[in-house]
N, C-alpha and C. Protein backbone atom coordinates (compact mmCIF):
# COMPACT_ATOMS: atom_id res chain seq x y z
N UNK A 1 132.71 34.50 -36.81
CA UNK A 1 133.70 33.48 -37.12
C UNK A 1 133.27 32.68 -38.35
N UNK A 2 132.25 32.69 -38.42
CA UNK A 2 131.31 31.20 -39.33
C UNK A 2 131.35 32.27 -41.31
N UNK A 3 131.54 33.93 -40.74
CA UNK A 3 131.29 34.27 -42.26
C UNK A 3 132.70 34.30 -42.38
N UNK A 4 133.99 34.62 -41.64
CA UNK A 4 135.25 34.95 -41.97
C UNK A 4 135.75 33.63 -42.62
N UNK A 5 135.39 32.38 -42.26
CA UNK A 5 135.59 31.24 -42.44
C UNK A 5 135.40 30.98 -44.15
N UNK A 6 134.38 31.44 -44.27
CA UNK A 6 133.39 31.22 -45.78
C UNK A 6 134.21 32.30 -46.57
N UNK A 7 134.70 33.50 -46.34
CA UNK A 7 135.57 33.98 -46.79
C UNK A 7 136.80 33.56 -47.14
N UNK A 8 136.77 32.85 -46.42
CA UNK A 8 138.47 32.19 -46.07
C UNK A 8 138.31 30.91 -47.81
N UNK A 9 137.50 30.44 -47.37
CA UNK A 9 137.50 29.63 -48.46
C UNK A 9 137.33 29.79 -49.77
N UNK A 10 136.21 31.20 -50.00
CA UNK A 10 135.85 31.48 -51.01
C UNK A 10 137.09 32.13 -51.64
N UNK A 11 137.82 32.57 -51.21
CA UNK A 11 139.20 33.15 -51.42
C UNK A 11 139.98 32.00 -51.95
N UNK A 12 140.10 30.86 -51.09
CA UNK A 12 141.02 30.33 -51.84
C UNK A 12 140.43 29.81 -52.72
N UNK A 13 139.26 29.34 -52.80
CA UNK A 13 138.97 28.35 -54.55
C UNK A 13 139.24 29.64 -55.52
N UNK A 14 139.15 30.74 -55.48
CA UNK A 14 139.22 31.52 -56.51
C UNK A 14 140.56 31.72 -57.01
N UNK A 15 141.13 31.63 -56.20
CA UNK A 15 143.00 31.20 -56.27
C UNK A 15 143.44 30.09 -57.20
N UNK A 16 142.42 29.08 -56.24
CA UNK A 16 143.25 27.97 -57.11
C UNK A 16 141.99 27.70 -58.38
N UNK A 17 141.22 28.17 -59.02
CA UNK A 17 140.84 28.51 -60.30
C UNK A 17 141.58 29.43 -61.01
N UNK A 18 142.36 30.06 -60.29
CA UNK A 18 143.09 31.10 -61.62
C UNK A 18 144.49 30.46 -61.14
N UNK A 19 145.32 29.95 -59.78
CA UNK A 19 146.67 29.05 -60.50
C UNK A 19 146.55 28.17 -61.09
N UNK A 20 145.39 27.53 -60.78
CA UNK A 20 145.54 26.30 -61.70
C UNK A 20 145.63 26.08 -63.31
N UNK A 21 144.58 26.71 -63.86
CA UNK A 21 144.79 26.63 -65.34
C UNK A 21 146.35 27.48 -65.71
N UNK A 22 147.17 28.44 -65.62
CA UNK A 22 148.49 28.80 -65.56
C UNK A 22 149.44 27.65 -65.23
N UNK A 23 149.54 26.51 -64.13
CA UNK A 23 150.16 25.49 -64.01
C UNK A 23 149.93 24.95 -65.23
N UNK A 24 148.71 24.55 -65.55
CA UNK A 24 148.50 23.53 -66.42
C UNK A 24 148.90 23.89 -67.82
N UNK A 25 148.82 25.37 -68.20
CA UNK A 25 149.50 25.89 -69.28
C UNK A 25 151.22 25.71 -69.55
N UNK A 26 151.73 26.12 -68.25
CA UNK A 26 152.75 25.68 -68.19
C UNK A 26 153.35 24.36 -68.97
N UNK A 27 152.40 23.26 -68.23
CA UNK A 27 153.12 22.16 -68.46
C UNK A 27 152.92 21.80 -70.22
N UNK A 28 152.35 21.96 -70.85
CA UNK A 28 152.00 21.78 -72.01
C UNK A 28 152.88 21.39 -72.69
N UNK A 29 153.20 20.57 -73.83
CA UNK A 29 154.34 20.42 -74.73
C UNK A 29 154.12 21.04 -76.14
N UNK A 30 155.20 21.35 -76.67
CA UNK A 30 155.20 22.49 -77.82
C UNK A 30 156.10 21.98 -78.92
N UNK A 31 156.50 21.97 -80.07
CA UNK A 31 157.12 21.97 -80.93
C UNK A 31 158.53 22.37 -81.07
N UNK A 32 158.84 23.75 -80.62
CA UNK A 32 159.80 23.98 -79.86
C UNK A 32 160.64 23.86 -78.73
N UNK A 33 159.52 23.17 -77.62
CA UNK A 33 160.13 22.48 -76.73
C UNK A 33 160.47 20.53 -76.96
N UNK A 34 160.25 20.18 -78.26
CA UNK A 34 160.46 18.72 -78.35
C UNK A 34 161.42 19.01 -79.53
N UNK A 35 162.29 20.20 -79.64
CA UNK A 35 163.34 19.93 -81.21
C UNK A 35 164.22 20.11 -80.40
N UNK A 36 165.17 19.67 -81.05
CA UNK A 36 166.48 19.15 -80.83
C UNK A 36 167.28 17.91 -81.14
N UNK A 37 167.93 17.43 -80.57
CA UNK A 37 168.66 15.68 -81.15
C UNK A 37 168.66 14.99 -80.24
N UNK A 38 168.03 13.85 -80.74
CA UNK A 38 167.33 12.63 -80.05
C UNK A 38 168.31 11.21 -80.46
N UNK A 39 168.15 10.47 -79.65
CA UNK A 39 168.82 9.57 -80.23
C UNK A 39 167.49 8.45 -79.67
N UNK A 40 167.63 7.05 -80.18
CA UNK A 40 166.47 5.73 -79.89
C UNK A 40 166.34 4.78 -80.32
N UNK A 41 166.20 3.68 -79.45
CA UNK A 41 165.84 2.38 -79.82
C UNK A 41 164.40 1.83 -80.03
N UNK A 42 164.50 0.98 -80.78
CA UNK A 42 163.40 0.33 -81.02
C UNK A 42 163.59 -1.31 -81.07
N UNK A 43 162.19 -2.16 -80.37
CA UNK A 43 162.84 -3.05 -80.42
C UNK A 43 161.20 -3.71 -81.11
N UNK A 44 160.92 -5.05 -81.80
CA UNK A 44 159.77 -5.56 -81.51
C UNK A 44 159.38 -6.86 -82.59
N UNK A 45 158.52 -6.90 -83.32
CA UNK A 45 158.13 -8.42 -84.00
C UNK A 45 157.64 -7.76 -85.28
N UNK A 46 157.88 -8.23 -86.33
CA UNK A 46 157.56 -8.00 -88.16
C UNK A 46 157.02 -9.55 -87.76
N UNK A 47 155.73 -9.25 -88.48
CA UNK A 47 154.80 -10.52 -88.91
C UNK A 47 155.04 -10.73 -90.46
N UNK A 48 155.28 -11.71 -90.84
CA UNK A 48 155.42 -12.28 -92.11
C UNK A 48 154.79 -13.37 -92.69
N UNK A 49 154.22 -13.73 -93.46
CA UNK A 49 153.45 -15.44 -94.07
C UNK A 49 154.46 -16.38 -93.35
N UNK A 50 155.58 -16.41 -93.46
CA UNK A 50 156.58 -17.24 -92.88
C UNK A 50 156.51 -17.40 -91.48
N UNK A 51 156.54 -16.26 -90.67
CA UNK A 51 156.42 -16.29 -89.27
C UNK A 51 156.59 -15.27 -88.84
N UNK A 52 156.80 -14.91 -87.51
CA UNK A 52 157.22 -13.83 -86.90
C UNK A 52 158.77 -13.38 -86.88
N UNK A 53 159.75 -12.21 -87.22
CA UNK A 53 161.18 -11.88 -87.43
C UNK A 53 161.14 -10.93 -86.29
N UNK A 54 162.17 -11.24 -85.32
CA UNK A 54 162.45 -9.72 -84.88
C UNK A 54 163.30 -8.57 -85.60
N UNK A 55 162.70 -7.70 -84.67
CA UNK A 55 163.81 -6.53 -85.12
C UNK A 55 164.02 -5.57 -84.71
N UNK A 56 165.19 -4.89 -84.57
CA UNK A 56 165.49 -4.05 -83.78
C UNK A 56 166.25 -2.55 -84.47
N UNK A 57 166.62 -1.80 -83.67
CA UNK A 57 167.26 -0.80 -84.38
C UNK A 57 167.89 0.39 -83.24
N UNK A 58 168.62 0.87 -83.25
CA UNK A 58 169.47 1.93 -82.99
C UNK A 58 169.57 3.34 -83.59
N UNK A 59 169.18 4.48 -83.48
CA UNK A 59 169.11 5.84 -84.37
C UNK A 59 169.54 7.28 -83.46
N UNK A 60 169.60 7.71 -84.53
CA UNK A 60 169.90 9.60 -84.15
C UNK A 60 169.20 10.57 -84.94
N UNK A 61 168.53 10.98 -84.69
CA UNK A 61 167.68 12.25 -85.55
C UNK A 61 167.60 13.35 -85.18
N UNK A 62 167.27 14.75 -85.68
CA UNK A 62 167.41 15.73 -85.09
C UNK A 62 165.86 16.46 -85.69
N UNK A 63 165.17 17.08 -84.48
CA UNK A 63 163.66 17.69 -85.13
C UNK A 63 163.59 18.83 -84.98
N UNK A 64 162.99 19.71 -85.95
CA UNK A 64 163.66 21.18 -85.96
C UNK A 64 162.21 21.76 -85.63
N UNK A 65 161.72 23.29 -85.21
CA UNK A 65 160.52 23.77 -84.59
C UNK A 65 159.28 23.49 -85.16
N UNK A 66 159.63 23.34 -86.36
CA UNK A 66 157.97 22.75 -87.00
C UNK A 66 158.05 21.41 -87.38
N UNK A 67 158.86 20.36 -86.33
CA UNK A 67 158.41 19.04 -86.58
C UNK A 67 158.78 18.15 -87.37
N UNK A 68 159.81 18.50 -88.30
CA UNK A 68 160.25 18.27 -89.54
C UNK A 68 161.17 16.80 -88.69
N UNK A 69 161.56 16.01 -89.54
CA UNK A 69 162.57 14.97 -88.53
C UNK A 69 163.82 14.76 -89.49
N UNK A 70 165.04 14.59 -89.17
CA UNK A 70 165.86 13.97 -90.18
C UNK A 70 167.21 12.94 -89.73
N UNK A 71 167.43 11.93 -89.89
CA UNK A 71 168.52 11.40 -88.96
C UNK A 71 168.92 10.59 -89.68
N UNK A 72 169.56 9.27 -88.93
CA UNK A 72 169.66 7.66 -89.64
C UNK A 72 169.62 6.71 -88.33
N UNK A 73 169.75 5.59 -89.10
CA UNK A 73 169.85 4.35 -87.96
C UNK A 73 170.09 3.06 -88.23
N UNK A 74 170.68 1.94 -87.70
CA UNK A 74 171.10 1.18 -87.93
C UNK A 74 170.36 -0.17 -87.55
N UNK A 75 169.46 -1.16 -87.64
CA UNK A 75 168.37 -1.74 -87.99
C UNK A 75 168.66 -3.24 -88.15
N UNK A 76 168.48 -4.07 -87.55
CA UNK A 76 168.82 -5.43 -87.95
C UNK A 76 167.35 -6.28 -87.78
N UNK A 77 167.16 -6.41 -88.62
CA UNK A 77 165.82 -7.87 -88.85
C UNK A 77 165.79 -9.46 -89.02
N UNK A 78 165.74 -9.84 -88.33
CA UNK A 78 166.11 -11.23 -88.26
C UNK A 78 167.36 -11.46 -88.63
N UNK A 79 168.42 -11.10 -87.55
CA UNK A 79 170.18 -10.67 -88.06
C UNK A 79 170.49 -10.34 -88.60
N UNK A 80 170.05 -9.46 -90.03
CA UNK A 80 170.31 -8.56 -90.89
C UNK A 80 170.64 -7.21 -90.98
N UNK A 81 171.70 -6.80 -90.64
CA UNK A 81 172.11 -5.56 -89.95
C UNK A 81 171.99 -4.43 -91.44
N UNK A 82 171.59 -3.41 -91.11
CA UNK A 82 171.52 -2.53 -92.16
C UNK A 82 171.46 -0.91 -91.80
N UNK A 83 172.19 -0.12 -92.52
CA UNK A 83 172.42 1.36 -92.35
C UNK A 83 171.50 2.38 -92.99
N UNK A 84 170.53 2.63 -92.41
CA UNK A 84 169.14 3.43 -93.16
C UNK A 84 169.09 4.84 -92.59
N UNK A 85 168.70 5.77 -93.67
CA UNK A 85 168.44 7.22 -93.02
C UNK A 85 166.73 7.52 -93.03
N UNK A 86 166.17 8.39 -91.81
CA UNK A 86 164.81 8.62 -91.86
C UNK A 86 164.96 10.07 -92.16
N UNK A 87 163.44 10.19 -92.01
CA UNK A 87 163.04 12.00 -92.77
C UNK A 87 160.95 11.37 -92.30
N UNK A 88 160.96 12.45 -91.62
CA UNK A 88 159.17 12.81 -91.76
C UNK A 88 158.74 13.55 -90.81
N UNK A 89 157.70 13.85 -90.26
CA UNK A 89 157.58 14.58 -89.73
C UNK A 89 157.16 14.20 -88.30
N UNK A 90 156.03 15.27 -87.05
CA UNK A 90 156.02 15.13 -85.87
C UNK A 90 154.34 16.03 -85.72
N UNK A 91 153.65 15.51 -85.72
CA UNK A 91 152.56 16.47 -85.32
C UNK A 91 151.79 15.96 -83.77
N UNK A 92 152.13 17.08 -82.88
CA UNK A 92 152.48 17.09 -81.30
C UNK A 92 150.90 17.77 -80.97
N UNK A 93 150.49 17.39 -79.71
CA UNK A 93 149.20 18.05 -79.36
C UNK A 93 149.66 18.09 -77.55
N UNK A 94 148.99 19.29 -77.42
CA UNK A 94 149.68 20.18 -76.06
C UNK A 94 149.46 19.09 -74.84
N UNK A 95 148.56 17.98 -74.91
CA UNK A 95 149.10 16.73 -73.82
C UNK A 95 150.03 16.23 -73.87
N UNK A 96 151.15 16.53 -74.57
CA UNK A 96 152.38 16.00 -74.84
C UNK A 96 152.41 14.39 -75.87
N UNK A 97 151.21 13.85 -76.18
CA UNK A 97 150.89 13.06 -76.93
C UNK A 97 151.12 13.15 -78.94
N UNK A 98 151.68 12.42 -79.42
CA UNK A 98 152.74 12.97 -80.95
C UNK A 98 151.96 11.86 -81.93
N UNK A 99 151.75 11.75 -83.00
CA UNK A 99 152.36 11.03 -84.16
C UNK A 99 153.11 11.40 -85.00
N UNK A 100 154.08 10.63 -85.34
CA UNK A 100 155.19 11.03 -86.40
C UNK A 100 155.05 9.65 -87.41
N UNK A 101 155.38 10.57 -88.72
CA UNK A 101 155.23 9.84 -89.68
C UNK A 101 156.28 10.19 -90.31
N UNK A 102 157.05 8.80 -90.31
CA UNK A 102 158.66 8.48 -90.93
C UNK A 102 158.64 7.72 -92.30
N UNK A 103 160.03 7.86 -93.04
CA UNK A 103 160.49 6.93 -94.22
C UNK A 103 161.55 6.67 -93.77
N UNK A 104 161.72 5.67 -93.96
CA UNK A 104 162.87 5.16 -94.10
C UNK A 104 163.35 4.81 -95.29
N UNK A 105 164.69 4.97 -95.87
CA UNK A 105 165.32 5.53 -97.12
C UNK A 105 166.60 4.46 -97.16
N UNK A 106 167.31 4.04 -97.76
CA UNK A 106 168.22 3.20 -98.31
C UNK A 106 168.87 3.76 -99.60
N UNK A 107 169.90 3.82 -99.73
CA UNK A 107 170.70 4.44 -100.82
C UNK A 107 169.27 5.23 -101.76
N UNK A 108 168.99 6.29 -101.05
CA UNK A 108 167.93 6.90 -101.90
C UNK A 108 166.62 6.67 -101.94
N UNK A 109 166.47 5.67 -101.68
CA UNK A 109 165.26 5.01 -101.86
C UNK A 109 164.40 4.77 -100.58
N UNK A 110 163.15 5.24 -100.82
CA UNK A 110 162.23 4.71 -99.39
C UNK A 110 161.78 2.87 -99.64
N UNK A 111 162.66 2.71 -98.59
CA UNK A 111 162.00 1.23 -98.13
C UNK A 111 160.43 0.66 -97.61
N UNK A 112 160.24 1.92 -96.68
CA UNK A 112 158.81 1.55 -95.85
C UNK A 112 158.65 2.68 -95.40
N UNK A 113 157.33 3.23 -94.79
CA UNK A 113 157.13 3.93 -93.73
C UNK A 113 156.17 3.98 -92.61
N UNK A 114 156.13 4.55 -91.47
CA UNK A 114 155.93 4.32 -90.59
C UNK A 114 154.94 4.99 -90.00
N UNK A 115 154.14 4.66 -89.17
CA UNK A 115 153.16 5.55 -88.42
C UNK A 115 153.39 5.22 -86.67
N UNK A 116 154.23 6.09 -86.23
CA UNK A 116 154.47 5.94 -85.11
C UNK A 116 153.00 7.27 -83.92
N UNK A 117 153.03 6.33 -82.70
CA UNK A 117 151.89 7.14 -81.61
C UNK A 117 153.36 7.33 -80.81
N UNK A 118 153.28 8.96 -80.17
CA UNK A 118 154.36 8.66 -79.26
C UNK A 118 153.88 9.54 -78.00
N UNK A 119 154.68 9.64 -76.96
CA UNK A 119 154.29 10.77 -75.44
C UNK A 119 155.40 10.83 -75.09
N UNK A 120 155.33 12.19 -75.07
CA UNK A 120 157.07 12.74 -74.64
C UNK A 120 156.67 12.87 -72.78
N UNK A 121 157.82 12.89 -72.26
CA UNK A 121 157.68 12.89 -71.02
C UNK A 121 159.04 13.55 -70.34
N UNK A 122 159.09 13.52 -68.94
CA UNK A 122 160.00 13.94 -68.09
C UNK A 122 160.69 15.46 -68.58
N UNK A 123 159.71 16.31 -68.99
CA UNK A 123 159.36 17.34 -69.64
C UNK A 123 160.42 17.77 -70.73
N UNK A 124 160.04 16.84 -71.74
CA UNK A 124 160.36 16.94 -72.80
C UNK A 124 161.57 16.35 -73.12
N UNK A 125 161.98 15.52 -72.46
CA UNK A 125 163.65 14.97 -72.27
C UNK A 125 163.77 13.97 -72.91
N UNK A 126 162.31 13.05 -72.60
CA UNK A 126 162.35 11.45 -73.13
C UNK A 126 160.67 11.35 -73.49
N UNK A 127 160.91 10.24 -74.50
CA UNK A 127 159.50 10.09 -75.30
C UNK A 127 159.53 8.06 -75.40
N UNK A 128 158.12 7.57 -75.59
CA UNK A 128 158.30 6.37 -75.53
C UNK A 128 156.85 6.01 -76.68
N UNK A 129 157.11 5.13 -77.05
CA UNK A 129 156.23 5.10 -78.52
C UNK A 129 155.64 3.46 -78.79
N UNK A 130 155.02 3.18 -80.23
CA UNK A 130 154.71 2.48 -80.49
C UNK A 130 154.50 2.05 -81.75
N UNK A 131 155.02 1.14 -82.85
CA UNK A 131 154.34 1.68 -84.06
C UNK A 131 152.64 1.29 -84.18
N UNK A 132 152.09 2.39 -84.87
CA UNK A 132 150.74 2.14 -85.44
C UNK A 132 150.47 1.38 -86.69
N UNK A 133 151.72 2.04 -87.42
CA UNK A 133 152.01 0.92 -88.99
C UNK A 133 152.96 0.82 -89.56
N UNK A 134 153.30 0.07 -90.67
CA UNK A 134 154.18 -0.15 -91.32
C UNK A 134 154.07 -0.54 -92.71
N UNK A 135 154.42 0.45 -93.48
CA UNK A 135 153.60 -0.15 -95.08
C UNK A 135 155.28 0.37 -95.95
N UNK A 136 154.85 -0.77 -96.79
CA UNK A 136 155.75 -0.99 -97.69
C UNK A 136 155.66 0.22 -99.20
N UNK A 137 156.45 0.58 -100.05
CA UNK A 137 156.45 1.46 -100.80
C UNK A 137 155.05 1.22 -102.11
N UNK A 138 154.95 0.01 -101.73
CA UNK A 138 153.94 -0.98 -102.96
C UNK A 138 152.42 -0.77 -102.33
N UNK A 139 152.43 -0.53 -101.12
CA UNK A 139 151.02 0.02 -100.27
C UNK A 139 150.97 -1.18 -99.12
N UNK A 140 151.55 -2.35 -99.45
CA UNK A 140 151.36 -3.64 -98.42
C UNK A 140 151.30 -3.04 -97.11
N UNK A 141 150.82 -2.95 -96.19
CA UNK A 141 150.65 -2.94 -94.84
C UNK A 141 151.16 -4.45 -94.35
N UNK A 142 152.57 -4.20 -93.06
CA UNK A 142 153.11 -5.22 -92.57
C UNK A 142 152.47 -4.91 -90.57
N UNK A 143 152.43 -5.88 -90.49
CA UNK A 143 151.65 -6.47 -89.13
C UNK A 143 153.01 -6.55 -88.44
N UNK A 144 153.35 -5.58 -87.43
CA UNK A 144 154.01 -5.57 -86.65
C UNK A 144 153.77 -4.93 -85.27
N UNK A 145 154.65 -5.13 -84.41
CA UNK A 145 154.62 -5.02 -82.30
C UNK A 145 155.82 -4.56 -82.43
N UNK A 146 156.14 -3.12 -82.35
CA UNK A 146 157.60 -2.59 -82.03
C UNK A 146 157.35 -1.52 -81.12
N UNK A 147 157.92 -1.92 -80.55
CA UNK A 147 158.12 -0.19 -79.62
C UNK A 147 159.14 0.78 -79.61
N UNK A 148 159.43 1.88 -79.28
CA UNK A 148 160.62 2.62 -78.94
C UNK A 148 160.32 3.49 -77.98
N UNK A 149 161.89 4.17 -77.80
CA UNK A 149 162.47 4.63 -76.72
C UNK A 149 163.09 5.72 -76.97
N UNK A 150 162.85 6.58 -76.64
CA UNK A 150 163.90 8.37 -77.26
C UNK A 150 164.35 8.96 -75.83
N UNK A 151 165.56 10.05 -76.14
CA UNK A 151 166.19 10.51 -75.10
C UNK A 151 166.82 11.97 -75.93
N UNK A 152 167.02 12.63 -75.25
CA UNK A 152 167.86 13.73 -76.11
C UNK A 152 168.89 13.43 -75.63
N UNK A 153 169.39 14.30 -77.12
CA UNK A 153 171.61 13.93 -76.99
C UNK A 153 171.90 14.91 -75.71
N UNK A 154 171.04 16.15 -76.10
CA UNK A 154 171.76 17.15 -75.14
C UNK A 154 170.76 17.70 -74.44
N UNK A 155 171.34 18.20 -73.46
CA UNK A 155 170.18 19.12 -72.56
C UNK A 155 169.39 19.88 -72.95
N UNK A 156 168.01 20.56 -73.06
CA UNK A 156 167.38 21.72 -73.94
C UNK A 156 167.85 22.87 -73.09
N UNK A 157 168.51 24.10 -73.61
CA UNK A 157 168.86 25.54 -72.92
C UNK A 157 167.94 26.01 -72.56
């Protein structure tokens, strides 16, 4: 009884050493599994000599298999409502953990850009972020607390 037992067990850890890493492959996030069209808010604080401004924003972008990003969004800073398009990219690591690095553009022109940390989640559906930075076209680095929020438009097939 005492060796069938030891069998019994040795059997299953060997099981769950070979399902397990396959689960865990599974779950992984990929490049291809995070493109598609996203839409997201952002909400948070621009530090300024003057004081602190909020600001917020509303967007739609669409990210294609290698990460590429392209959309627009609509942005208000201390009540200043404004219509801006982004473009940058997405470089994803298989914990589902991202940085993307955005511009934001105005009749042509890059305004600022961005260094966003992000983690996609609820397998691959929704992502929730933070910015890391914010620098101006001149090199200024602006001191800001924003966060965001992503969702896809549509289901992934």
């Amino acid at each position: 009884m005492r060796v069938s037992l030891l069998r019994v067990l040795a059997v299953a850890g060997v099981m769950a050493n070979t399902i397990a890493p396959s689960q865990a492959a599974a779950a992984r996030c990929s490049l291809s599994g995070t493109s598609g069209s996203w839409a997201y808010t952002y909400s948070g604080t621009i530090f300024t000599p003057a004081g602190p401004v909020p600001a917020a924003s509303v967007g739609r972008f669409s990210q294609n298999t290698g990460g590429n990003v392209t959309g627009s969004q609509t942005r208000t800073v201390a009540g200043v409502s404004g219509v801006e398009d982004i473009s940058g990219s997405v470089s994803l690591n298989g914990d589902c953990s991202a940085t993307a690095t955005i511009d934001v553009s105005s009749n042509g022109q890059v305004t600022r850009s961005a260094v966003l940390a992000l983690v996609y989640d609820d397998n691959q559906k929704k992502a929730r972020g933070i910015f890391q930075s914010l620098t101006l076209p001149n090199g200024t680095d602006v001191p800001v607390v924003i966060t965001i929020d992503l969702a896809r438009v549509f289901p992934k097939d």
